[in-house]
Structures are given as structure tokens and as C-alpha cells.
PDB file of N, CA and C in Angstrom:
ATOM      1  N   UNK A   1       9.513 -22.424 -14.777  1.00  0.00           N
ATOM      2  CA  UNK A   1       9.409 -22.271 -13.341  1.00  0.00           C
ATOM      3  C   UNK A   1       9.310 -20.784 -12.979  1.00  0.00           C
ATOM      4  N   UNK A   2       8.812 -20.327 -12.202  1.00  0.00           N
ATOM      5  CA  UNK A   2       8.537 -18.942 -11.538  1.00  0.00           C
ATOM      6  C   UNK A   2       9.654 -18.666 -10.699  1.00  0.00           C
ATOM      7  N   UNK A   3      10.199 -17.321 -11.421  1.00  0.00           N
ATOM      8  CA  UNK A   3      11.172 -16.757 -10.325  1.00  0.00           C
ATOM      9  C   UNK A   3      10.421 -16.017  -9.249  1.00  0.00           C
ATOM     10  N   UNK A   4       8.652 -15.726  -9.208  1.00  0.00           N
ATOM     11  CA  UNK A   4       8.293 -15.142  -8.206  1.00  0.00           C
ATOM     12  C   UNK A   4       7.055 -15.605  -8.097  1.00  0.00           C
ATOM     13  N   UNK A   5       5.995 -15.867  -6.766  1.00  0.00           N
ATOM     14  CA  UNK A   5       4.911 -16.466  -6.707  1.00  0.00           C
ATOM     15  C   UNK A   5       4.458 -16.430  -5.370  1.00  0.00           C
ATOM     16  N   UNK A   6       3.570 -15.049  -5.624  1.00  0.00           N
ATOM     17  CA  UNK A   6       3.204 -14.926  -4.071  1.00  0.00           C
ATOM     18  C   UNK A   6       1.938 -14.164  -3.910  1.00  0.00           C
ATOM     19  N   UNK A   7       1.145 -14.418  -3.307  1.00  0.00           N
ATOM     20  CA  UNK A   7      -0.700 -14.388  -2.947  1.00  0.00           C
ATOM     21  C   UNK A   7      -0.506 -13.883  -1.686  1.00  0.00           C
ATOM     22  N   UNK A   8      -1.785 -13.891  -2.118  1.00  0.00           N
ATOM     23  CA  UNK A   8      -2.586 -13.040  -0.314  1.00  0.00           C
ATOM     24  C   UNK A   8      -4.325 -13.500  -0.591  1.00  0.00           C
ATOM     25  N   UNK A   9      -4.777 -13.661   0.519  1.00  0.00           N
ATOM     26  CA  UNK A   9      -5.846 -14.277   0.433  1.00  0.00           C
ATOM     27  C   UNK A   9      -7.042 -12.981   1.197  1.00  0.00           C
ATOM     28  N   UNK A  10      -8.013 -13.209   0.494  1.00  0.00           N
ATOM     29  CA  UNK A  10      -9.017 -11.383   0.472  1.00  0.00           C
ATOM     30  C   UNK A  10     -10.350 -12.028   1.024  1.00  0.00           C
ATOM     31  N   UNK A  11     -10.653 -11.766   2.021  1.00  0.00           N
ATOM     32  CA  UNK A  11     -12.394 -12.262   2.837  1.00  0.00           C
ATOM     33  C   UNK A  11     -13.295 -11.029   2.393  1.00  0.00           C
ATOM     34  N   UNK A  12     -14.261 -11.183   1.785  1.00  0.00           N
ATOM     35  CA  UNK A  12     -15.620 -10.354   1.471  1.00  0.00           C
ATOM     36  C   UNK A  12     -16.571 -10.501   3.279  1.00  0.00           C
ATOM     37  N   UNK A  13     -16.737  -9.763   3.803  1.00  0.00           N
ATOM     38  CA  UNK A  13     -17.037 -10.024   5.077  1.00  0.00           C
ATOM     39  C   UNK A  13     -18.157  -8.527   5.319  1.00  0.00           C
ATOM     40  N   UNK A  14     -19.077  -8.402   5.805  1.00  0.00           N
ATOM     41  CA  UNK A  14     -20.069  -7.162   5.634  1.00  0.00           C
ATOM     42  C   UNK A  14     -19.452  -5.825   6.153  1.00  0.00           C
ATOM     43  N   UNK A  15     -18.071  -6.164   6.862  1.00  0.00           N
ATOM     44  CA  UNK A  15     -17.391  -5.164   6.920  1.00  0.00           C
ATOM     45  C   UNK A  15     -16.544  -4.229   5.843  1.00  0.00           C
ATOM     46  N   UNK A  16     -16.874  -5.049   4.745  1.00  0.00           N
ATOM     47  CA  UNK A  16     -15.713  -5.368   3.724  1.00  0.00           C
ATOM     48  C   UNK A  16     -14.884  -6.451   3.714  1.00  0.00           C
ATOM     49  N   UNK A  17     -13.486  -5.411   2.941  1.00  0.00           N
ATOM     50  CA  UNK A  17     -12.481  -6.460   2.642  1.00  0.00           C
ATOM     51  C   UNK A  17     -11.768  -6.847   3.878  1.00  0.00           C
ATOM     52  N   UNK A  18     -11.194  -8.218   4.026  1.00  0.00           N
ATOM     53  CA  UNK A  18     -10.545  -8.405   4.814  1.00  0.00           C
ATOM     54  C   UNK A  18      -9.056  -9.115   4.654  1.00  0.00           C
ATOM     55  N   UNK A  19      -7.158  -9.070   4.915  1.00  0.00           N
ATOM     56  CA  UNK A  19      -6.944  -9.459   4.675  1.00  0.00           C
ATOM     57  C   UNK A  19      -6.468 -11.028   5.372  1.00  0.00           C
ATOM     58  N   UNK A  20      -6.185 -12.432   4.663  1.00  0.00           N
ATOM     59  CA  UNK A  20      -5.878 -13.066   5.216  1.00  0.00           C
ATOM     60  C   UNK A  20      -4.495 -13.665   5.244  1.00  0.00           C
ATOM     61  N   UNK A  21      -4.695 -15.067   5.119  1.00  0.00           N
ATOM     62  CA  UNK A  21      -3.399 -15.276   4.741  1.00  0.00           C
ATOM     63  C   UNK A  21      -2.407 -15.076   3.699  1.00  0.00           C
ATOM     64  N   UNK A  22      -1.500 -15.020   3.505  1.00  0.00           N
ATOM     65  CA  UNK A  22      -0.369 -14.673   2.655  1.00  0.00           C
ATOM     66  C   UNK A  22       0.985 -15.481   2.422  1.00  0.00           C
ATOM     67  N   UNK A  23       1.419 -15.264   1.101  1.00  0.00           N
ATOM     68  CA  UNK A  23       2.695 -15.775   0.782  1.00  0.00           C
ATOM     69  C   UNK A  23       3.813 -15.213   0.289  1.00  0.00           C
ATOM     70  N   UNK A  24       5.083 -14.761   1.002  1.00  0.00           N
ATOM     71  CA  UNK A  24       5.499 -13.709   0.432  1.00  0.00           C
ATOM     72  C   UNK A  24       7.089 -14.474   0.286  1.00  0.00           C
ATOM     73  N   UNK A  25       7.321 -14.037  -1.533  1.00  0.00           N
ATOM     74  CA  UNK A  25       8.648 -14.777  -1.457  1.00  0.00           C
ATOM     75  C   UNK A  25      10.177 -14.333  -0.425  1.00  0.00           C
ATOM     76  N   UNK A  26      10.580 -15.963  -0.556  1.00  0.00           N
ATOM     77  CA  UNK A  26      11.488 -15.344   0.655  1.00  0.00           C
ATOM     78  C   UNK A  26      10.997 -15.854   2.120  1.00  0.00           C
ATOM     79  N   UNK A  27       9.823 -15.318   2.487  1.00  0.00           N
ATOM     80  CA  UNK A  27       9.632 -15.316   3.977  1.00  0.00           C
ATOM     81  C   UNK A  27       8.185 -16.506   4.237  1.00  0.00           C
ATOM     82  N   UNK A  28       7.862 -17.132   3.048  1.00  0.00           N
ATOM     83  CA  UNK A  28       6.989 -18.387   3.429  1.00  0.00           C
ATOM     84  C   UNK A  28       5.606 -17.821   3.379  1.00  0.00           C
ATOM     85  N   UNK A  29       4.585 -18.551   3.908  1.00  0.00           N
ATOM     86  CA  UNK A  29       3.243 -18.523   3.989  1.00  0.00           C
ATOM     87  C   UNK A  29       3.303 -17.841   5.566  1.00  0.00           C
ATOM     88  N   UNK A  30       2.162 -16.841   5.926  1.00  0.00           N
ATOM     89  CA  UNK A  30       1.896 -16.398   6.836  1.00  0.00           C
ATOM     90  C   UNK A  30       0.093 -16.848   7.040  1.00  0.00           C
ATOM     91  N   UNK A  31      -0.160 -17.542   7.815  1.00  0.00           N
ATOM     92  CA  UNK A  31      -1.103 -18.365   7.739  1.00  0.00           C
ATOM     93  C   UNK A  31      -2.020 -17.620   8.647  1.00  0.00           C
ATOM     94  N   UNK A  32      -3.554 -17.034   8.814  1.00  0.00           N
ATOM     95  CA  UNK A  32      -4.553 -16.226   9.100  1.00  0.00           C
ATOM     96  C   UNK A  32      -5.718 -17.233   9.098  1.00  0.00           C
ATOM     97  N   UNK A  33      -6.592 -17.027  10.521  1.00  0.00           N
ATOM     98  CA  UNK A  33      -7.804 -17.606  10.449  1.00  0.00           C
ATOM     99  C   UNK A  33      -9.370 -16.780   9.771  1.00  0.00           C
ATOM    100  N   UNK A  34      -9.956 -17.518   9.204  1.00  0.00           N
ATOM    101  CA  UNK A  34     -10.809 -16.504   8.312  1.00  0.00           C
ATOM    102  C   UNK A  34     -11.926 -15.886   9.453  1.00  0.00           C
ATOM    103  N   UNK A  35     -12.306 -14.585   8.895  1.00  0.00           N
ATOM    104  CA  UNK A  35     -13.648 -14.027   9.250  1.00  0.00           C
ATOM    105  C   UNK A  35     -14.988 -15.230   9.588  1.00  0.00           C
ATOM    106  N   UNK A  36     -15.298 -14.937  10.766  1.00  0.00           N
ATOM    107  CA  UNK A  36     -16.335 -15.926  10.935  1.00  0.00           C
ATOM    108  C   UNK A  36     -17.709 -15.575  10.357  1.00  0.00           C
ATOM    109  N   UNK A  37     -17.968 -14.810  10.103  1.00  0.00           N
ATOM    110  CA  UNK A  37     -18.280 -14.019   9.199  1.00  0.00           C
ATOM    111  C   UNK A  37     -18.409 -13.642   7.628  1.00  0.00           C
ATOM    112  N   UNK A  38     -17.463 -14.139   6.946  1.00  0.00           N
ATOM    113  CA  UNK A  38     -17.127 -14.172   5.812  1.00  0.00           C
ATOM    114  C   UNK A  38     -18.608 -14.592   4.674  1.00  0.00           C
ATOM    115  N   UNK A  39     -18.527 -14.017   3.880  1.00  0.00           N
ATOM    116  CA  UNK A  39     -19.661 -14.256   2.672  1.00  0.00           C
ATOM    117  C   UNK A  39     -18.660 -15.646   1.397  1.00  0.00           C
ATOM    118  N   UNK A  40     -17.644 -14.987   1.394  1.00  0.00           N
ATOM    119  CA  UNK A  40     -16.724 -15.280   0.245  1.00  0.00           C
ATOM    120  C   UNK A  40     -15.421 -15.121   0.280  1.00  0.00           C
ATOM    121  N   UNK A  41     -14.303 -15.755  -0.387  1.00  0.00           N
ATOM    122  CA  UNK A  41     -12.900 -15.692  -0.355  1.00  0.00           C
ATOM    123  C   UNK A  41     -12.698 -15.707  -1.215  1.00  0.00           C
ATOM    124  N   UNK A  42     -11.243 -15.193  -1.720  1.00  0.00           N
ATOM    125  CA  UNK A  42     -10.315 -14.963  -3.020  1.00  0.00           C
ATOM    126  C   UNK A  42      -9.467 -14.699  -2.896  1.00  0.00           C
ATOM    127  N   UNK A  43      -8.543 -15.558  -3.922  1.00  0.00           N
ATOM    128  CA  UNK A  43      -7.016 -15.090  -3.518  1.00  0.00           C
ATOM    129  C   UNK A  43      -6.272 -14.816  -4.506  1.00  0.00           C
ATOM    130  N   UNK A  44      -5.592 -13.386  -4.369  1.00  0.00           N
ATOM    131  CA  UNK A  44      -4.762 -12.627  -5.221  1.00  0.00           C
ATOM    132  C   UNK A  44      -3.349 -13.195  -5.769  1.00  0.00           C
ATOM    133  N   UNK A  45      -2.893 -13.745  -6.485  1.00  0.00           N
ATOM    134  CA  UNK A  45      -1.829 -14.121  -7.116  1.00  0.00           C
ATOM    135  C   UNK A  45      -1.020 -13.183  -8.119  1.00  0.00           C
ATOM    136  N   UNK A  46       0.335 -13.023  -7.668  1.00  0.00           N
ATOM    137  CA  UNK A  46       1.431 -12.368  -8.412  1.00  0.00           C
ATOM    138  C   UNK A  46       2.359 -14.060  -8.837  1.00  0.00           C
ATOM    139  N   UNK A  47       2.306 -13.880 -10.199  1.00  0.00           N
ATOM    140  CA  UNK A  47       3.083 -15.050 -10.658  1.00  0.00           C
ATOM    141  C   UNK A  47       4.724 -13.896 -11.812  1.00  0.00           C
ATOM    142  N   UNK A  48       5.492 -13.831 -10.851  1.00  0.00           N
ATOM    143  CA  UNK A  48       6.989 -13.665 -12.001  1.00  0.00           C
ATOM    144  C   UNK A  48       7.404 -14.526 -12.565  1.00  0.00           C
ATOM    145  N   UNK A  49       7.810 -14.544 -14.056  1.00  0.00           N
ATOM    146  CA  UNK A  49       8.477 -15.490 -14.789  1.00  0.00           C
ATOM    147  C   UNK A  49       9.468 -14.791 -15.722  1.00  0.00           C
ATOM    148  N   UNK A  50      10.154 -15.350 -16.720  1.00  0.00           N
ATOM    149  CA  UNK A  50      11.082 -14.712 -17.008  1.00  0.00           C
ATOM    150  C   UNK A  50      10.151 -14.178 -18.428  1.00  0.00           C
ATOM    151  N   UNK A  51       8.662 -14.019 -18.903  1.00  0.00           N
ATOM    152  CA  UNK A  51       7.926 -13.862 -19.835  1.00  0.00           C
ATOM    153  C   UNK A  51       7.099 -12.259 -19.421  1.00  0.00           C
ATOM    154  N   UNK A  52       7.558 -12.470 -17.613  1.00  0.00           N
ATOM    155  CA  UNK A  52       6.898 -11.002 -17.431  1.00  0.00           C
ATOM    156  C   UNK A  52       5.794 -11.449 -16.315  1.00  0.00           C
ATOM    157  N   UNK A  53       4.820 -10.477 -15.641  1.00  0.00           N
ATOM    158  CA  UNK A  53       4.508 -10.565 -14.906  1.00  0.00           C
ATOM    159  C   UNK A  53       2.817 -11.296 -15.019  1.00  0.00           C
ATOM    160  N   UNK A  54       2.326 -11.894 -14.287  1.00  0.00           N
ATOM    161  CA  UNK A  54       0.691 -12.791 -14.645  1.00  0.00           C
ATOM    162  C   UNK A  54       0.121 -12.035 -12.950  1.00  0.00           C
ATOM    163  N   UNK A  55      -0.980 -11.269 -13.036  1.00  0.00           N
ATOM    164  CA  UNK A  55      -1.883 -11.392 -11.528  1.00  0.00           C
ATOM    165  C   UNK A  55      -3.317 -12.271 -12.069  1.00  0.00           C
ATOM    166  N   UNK A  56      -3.599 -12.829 -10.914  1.00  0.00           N
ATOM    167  CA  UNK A  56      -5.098 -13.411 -11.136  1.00  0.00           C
ATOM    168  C   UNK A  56      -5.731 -13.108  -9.505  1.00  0.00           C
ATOM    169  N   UNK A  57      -7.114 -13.371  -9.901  1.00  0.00           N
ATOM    170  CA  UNK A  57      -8.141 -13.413  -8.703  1.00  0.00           C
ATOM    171  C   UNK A  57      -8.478 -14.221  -8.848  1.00  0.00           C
ATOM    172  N   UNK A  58      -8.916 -15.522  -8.086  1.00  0.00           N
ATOM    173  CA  UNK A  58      -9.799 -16.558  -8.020  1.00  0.00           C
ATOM    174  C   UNK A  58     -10.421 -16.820  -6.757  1.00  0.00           C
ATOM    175  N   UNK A  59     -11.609 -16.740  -6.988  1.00  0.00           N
ATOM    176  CA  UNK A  59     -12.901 -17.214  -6.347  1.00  0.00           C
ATOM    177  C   UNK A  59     -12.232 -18.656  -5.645  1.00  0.00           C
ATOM    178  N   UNK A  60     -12.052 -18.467  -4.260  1.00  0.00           N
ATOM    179  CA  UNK A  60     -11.657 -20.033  -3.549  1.00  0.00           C
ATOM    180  C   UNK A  60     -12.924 -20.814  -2.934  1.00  0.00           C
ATOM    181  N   UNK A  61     -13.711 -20.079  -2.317  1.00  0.00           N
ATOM    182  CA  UNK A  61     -14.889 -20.119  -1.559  1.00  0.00           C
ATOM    183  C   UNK A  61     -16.362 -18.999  -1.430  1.00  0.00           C
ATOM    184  N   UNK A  62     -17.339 -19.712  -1.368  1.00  0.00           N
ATOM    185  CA  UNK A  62     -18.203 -18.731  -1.123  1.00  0.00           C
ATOM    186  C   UNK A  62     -19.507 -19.633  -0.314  1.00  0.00           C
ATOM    187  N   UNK A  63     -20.335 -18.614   0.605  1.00  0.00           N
ATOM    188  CA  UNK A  63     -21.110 -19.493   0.886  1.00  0.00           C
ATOM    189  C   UNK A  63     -22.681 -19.915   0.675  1.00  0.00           C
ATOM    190  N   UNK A  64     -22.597 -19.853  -0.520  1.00  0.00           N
ATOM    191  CA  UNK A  64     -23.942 -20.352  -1.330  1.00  0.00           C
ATOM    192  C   UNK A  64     -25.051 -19.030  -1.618  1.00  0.00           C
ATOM    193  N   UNK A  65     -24.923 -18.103  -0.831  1.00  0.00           N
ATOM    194  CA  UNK A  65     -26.021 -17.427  -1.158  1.00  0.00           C
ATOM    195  C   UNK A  65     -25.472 -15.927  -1.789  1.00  0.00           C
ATOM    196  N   UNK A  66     -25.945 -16.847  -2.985  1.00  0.00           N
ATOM    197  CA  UNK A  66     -25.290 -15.577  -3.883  1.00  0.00           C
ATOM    198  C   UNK A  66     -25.795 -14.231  -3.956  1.00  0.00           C
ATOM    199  N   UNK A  67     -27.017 -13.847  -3.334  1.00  0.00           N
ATOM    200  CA  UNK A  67     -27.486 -12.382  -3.150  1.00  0.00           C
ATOM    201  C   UNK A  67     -26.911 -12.229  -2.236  1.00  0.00           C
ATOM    202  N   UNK A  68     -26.182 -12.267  -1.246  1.00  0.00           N
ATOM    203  CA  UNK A  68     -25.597 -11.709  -0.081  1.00  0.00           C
ATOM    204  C   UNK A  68     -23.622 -11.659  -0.387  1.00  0.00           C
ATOM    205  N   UNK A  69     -23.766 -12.853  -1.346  1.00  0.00           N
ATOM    206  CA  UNK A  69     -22.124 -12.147  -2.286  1.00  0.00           C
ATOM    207  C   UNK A  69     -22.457 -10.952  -3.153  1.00  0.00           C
ATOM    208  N   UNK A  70     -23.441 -10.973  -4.303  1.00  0.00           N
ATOM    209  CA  UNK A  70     -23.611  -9.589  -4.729  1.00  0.00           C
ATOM    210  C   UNK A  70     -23.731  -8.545  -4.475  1.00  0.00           C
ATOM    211  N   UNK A  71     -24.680  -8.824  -2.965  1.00  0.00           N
ATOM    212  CA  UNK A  71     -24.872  -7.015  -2.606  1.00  0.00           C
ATOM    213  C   UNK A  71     -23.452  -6.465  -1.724  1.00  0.00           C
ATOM    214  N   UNK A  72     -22.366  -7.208  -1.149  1.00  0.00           N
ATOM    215  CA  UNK A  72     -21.410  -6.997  -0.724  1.00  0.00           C
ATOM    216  C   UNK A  72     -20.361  -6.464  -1.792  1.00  0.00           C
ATOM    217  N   UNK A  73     -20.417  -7.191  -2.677  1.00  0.00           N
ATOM    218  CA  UNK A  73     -19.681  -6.863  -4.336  1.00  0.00           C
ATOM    219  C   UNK A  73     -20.143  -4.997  -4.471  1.00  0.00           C
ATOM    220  N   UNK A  74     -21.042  -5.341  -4.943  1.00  0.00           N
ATOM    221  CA  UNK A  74     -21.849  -4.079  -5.202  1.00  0.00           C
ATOM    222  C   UNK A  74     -21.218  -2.920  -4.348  1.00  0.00           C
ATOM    223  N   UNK A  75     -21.532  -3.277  -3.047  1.00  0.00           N
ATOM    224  CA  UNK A  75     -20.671  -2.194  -2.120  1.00  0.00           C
ATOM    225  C   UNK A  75     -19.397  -1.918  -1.803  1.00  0.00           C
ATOM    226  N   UNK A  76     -18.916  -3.018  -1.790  1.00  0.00           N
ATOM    227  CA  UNK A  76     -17.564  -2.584  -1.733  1.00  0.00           C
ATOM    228  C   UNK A  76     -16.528  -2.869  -2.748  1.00  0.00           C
ATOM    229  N   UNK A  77     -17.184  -3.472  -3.971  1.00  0.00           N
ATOM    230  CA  UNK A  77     -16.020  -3.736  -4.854  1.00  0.00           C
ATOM    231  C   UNK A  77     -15.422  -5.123  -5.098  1.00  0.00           C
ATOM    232  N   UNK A  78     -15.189  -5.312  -6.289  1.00  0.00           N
ATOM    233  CA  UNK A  78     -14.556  -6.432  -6.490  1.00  0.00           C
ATOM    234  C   UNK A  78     -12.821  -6.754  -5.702  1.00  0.00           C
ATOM    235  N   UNK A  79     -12.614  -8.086  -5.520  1.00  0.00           N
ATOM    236  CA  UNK A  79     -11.650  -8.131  -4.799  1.00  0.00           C
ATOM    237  C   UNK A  79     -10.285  -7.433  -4.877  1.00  0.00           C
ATOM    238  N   UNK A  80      -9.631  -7.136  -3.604  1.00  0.00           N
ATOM    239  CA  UNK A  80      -8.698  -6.154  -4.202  1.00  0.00           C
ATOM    240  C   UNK A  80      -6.963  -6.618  -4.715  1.00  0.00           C
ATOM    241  N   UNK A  81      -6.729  -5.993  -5.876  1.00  0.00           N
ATOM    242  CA  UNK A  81      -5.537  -6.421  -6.544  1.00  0.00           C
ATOM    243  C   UNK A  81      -4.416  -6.160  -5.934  1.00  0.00           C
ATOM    244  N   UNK A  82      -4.006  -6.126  -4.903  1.00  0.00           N
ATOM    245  CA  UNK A  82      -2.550  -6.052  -4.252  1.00  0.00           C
ATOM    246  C   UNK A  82      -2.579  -7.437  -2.932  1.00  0.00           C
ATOM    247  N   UNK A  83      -0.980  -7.769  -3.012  1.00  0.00           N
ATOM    248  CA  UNK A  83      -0.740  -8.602  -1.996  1.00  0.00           C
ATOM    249  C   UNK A  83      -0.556  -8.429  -0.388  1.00  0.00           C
TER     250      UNK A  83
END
């Protein structure tokens, strides 16, 4: 079981990054409506266990047109690693 487990959710949006919702232990989910706007979503995961620490990114959503996720990538970077 995880003594710690808490995300934040990252919108690719032509502005850039954007952040959304979040989960922060302790204080619950803080729940955010997405960019209307948005190309793509991903959400950052901090998993604590007693083995040490796990982050991941995963791809939640995107909206089909993958040249308009790449050239946003391209510019601003892959999604960002903090919660």
C-alpha cells in the first residue's frame, strides 16, 4: 500500500502548460475544469512506498490530431514533472 499518492493533472493548450486538477495527500482531490482549448492531457503521479519513491507521466487524453500535439510538444516541452 502507498504511504503517499498524489498527482496533478497538466493541459498542453497553445498557451502551453496548464495546471489542472490535483491530489494532494492529506487535503483530497482539488477538482479543475479543463482548457477549452486543450490539445492533450497528462497526469503527473508521485507514488511513496516504503521501497522509495515511483513518478510517472501518463498520456490521459488527446485530441486526435497528432501534428498539433507535436508541434505544441516541440515548443514547449514535454509534460512537466512536479505536482
Amino acid at each position: 500500500m502507498a504511504a503517499r499518492r498524489e498527482w496533478t493533472e497538466w493541459h498542453l493548450t497553445p498557451r502551453g502548460w496548464e495546471r489542472g486538477a490535483t491530489r494532494v495527500q492529506g487535503k483530497g482531490n482539488n477538482w479543475a475544469a479543463e482548457p477549452e482549448d486543450r490539445v492533450a492531457s497528462w497526469v503527473y503521479t508521485e507514488t511513496e512506498t516504503s521501497s522509495g519513491l515511483r513518478r510517472n507521466t501518463e498520456l490521459t487524453w488527446d485530441n486526435k490530431v497528432i501534428s498539433e500535439v507535436n508541434e505544441l510538444l516541440t515548443r514547449f516541452g514535454p509534460c512537466p514533472e512536479k505536482l
